[in-house]
Protein backbone atom coordinates (compact mmCIF):
# COMPACT_ATOMS: atom_id res chain seq x y z
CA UNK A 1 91.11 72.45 50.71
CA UNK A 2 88.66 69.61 51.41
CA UNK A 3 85.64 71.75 52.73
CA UNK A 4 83.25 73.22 50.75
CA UNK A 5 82.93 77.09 49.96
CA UNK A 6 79.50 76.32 50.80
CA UNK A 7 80.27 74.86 53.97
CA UNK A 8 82.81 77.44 55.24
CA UNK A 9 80.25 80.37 54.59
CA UNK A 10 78.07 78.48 56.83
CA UNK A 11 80.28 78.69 59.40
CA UNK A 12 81.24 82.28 58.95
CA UNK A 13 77.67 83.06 59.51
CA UNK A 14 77.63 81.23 62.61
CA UNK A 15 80.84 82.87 63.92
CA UNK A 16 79.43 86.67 62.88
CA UNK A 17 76.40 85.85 64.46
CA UNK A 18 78.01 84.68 67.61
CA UNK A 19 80.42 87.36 67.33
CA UNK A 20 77.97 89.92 67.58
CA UNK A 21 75.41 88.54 70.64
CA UNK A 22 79.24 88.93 72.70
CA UNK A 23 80.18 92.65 71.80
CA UNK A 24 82.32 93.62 74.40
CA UNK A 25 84.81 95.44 72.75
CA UNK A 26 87.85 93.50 72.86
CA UNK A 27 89.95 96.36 71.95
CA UNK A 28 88.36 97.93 75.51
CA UNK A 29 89.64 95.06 77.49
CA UNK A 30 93.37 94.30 75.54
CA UNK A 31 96.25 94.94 78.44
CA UNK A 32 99.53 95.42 76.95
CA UNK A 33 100.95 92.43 79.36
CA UNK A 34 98.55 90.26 77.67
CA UNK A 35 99.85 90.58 73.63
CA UNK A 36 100.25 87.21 72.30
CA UNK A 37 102.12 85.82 70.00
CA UNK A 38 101.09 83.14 66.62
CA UNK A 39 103.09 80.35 65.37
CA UNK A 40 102.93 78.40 62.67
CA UNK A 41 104.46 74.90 62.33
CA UNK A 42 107.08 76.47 65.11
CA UNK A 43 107.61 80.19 62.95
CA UNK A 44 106.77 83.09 64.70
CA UNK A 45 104.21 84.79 62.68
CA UNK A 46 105.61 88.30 62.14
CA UNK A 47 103.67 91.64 61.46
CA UNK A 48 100.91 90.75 63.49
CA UNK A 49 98.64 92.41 66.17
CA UNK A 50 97.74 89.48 68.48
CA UNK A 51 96.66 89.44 72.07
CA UNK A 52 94.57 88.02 74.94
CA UNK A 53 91.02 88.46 75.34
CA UNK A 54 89.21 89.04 79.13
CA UNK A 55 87.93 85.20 78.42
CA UNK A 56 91.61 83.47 77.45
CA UNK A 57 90.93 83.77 73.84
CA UNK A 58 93.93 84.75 71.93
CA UNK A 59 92.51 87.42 69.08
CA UNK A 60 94.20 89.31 66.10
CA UNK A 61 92.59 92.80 65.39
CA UNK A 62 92.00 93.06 61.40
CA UNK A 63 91.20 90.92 58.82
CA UNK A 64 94.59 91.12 57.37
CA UNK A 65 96.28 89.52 60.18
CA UNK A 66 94.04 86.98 60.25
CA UNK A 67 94.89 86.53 56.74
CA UNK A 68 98.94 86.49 57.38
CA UNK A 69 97.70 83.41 60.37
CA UNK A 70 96.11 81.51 57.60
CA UNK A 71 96.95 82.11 53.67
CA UNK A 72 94.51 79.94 52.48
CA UNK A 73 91.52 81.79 54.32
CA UNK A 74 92.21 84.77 52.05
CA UNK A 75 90.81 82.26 48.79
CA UNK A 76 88.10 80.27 50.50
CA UNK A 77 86.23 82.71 52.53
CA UNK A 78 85.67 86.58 52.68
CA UNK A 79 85.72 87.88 56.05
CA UNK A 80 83.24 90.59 57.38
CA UNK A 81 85.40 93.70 59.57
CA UNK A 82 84.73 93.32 63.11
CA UNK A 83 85.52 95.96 66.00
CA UNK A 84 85.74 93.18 68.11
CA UNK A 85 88.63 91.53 66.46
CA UNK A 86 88.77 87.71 65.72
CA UNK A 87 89.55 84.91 67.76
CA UNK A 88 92.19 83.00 65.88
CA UNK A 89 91.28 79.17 66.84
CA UNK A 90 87.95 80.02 66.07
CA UNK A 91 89.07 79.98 61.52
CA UNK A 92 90.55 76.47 61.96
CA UNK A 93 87.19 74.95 61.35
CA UNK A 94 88.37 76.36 57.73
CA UNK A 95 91.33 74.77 57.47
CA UNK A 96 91.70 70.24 56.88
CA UNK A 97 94.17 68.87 59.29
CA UNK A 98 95.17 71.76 61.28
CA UNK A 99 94.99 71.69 65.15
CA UNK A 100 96.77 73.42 68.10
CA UNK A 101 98.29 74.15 71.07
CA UNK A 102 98.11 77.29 73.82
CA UNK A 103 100.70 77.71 76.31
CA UNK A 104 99.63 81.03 78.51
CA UNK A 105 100.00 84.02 75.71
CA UNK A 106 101.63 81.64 73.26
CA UNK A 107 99.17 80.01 70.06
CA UNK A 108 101.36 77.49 68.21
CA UNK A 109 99.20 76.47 64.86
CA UNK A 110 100.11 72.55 63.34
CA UNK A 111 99.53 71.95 59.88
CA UNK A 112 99.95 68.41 60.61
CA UNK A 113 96.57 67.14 62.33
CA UNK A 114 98.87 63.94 63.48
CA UNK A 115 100.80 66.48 65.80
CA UNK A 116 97.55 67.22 68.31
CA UNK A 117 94.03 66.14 68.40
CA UNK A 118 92.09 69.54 69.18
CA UNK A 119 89.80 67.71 70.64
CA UNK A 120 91.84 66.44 73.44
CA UNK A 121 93.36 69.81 73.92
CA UNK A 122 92.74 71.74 77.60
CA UNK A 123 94.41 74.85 78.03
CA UNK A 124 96.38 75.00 81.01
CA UNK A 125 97.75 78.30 82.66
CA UNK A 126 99.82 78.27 85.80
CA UNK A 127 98.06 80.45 88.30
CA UNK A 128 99.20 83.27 91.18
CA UNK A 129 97.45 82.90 94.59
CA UNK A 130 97.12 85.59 97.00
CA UNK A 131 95.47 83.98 100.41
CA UNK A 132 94.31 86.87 102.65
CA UNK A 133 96.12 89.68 100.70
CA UNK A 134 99.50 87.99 100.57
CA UNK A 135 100.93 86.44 97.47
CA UNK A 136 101.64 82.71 98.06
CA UNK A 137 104.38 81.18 96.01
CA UNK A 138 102.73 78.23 94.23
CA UNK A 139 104.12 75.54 91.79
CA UNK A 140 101.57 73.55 91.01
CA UNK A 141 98.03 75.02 90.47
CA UNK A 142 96.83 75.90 87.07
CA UNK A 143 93.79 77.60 85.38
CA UNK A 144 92.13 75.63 82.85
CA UNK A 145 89.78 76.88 80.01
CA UNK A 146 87.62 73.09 80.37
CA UNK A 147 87.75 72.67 83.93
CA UNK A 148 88.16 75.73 86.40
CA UNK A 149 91.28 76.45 88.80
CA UNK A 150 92.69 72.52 89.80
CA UNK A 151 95.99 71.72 92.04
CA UNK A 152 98.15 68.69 91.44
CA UNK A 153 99.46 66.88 94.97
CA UNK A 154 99.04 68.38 97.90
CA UNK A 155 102.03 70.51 98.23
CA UNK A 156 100.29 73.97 97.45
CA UNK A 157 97.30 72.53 99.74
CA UNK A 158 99.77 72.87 102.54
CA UNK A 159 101.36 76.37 101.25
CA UNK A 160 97.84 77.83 100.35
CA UNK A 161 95.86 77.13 104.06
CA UNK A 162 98.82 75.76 106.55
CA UNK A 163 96.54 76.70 109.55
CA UNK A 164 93.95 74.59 108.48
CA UNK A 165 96.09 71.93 107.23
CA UNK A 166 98.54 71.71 110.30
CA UNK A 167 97.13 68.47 111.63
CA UNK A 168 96.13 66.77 108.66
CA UNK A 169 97.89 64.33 106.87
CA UNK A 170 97.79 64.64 103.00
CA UNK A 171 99.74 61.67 101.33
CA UNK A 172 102.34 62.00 98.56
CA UNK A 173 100.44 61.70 95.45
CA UNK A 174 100.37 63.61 92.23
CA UNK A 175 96.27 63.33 92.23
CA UNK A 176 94.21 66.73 90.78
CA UNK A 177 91.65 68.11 93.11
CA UNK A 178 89.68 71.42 92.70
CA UNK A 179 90.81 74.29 94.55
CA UNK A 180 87.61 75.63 94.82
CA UNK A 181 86.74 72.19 96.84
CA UNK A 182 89.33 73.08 99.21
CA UNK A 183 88.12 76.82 99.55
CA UNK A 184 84.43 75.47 100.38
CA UNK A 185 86.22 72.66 102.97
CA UNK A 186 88.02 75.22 104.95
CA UNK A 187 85.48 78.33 104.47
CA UNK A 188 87.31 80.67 101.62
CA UNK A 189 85.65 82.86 99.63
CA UNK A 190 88.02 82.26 96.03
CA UNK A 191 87.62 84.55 92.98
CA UNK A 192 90.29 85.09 90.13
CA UNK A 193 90.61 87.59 87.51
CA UNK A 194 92.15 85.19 84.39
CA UNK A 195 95.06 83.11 86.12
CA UNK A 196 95.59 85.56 89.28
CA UNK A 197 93.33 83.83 92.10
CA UNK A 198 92.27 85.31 95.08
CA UNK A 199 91.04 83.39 98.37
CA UNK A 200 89.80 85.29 101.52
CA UNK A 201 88.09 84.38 104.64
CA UNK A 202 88.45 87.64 106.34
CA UNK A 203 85.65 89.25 104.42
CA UNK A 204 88.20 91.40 102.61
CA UNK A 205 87.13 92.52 98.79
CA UNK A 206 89.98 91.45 96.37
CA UNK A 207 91.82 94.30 94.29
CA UNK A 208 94.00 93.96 91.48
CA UNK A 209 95.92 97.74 90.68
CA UNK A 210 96.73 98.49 86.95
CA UNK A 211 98.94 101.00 85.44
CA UNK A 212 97.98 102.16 82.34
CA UNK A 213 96.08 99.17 81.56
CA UNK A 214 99.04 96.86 82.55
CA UNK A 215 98.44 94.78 86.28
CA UNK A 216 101.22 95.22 88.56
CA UNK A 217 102.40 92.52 90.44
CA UNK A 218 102.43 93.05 94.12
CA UNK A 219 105.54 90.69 95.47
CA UNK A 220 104.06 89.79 98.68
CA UNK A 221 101.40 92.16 100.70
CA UNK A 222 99.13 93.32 98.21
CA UNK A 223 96.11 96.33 98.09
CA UNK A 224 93.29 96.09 100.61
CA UNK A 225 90.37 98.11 101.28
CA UNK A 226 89.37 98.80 105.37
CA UNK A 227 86.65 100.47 106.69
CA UNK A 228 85.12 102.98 105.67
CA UNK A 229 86.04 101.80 101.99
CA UNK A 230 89.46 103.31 101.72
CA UNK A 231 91.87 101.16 99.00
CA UNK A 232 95.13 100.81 100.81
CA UNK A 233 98.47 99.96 98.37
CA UNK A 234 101.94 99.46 99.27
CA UNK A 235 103.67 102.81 98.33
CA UNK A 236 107.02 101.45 97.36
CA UNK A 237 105.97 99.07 94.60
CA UNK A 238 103.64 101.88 93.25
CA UNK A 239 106.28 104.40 93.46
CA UNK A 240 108.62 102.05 91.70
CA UNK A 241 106.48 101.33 88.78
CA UNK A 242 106.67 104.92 87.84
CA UNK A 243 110.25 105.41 87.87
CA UNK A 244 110.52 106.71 91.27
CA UNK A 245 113.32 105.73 94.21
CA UNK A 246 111.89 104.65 97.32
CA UNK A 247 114.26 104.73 100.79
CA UNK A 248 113.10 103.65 103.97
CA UNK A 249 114.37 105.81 106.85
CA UNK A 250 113.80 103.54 110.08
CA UNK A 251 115.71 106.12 112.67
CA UNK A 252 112.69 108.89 111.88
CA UNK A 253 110.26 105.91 110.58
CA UNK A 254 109.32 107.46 107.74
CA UNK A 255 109.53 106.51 103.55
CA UNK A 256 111.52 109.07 100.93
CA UNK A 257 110.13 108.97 97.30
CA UNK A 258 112.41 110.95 94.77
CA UNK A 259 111.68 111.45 91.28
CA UNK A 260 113.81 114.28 89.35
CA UNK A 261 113.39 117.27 91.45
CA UNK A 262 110.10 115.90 93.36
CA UNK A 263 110.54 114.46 96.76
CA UNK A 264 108.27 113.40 98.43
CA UNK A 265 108.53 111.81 102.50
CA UNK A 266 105.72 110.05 104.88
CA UNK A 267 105.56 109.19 108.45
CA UNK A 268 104.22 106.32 109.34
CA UNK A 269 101.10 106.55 111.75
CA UNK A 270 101.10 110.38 110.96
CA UNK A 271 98.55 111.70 108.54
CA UNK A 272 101.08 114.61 107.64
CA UNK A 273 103.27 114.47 104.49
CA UNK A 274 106.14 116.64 103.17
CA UNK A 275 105.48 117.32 99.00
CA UNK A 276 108.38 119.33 96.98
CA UNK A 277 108.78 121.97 100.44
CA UNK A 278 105.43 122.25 102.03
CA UNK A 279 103.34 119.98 104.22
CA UNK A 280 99.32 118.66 103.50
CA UNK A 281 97.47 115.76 105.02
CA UNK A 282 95.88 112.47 103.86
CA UNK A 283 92.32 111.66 105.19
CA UNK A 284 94.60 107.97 106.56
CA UNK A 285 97.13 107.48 108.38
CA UNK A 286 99.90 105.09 106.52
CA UNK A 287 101.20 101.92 108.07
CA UNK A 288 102.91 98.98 108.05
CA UNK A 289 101.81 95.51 107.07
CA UNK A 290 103.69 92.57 106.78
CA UNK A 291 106.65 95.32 105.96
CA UNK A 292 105.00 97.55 103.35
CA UNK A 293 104.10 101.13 103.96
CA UNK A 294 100.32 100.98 103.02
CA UNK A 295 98.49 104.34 101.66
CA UNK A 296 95.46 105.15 100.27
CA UNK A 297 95.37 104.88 96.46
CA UNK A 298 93.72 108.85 96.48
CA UNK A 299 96.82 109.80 98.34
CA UNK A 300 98.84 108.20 94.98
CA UNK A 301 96.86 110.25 92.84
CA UNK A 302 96.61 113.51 94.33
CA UNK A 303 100.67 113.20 95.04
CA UNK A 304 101.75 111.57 91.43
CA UNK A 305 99.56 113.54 89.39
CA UNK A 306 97.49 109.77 88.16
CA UNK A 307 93.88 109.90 87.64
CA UNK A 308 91.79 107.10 88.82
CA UNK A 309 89.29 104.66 87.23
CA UNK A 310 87.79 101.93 88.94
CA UNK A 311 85.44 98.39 87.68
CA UNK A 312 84.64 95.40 89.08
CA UNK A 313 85.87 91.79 87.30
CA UNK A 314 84.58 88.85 88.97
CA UNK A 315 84.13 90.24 92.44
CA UNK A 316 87.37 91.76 91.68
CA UNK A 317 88.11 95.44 92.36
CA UNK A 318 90.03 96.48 89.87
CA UNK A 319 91.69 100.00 90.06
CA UNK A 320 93.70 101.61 86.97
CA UNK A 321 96.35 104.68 87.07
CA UNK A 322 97.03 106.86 84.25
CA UNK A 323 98.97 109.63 83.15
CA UNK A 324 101.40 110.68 85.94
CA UNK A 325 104.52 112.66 85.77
């Protein structure tokens, strides 16, 4: 190694004293869709606990996997246990001629500084947009680390706000603008929790619905909240992510939810529901959007047995289910 001991405490300092002026426990924030994984000169590093922190930073939880990341750490510098976990990229300042790469959850570690310049790396992530509530197929706008939520072309400018767009001509060019500049041009409100991006002009509050920690993906119509501060979800995608079969019954307009021996059937635009042989009532009455029976997330937990936690994450609301049947 070409650093000094002296040199590399320094920095350790500086890292532990950063460390703790951010304590917000990253073990409080890690979602299970968010584990990363470490490689090394292209080898998967086995054994180890990595994942994604709320801020993009890909962290390992003990000193010993930071250890099995980088060998040579273990002989240069002693490392202080943290709660919070360590962010991996943060050691290379350790380590002569490494650099690196991230691709989403993915760290790939060079030994070789020829292979990438760190300093010319931005991390990139390929982002979801959901205009209005509804998920909008995108190919071509991306989250990055260095400089916010960009598009490339025009394409997705089209896609993301065709009303506004339907007389103007945007010519063929693979040019990056910022999407937020678009969102200000056409009057959207646009907030994003990591690389899922919401924009709104109907006043609407984004909400992102979790499942044990884990973010379900909505395909198309996703949660809302309407007056007076009800959280609406479509019932078949919830139902599904707990192991439950959904069937749509259009003669008697109503949905059928089985699990095991629990059955469970709603009428749309009637407040009434049928649960396991008797009948109660929800304080709304479900109904269709954009073809998805929507309900309000109380109903899901008083029915499914989940209890309910709620936050906020950029001007996201941010709802999380746990322990059902």
């Amino acid at each position: 190694m070409k650093k000094t001991r002296l040199l590399a405490c320094m920095l350790l300092v500086v890292m532990l004293v950063s460390s703790i002026a951010t304590t917000a426990s990253a073990a409080s924030i890690h979602l299970v869709e968010d584990d990363a994984k470490i490689y090394v000169d292209d080898k998967l590093v086995k054994n180890v606990d990595a994942y994604v922190d709320k801020d993009g930073n890909i962290r390992v939880y003990t000193v010993d996997d930071l250890y099995e990341v980088f060998p040579e750490l273990e002989e240069e510098v002693f490392v202080l246990p943290s709660s919070d976990g360590y962010v991996v990229v943060d050691y290379l300042e350790f380590m002569d001629g490494y650099s690196f790469s991230l691709r989403g959850n993915k760290l790939y570690i060079y030994t070789d500084e020829d292979v990438i310049n760190i300093s010319d790396i931005v991390e990139e992530k390929p982002c979801k947009v959901y205009v209005n509530g509804l998920y909008v197929a995108t190919a071509d706008v991306y989250i990055s680390q260095n400089e916010g939520i960009y598009v490339v072309g025009f394409n997705d400018i089209y896609k993301m706000f065709p009303k506004e767009t339907k007389n103007m001509y945007l010519p063929f060019t693979d040019e990056t603008t910022y999407l937020k500049d678009w969102a200000d041009r056409f009057g959207y409100k646009i907030t994003n929790v990591r690389e899922k991006v919401f924009l709104n002009n109907n006043g609407r509050t984004p909400v992102e619905v979790r499942m044990e920690g884990t973010r379900i993906d909505f395909p198309d119509q996703q949660p809302i909240i309407v007056p007076p501060g009800r959280t609406m979800i479509p019932v078949a995608s919830v139902a599904k992510v707990t192991g439950c079969e959904v069937t749509w019954d259009g003669e008697h307009n109503r949905v059928i939810v089985t699990k095991g021996n629990n059955k469970l059937i709603l009428w749309i635009g009637n407040e009434s529901y049928w649960f396991n042989g008797h009948y109660y009532k929800m304080d709304v009455k479900p109904y269709v959007l954009n073809g998805r029976t929507m309900v309000p997330i109380r109903f899901i937990s008083e029915v499914f047995g989940y209890h309910i936690s709620t936050s906020w994450e950029n001007d996201v609301f941010i709802v999380n289910l746990s322990s059902g049947w």
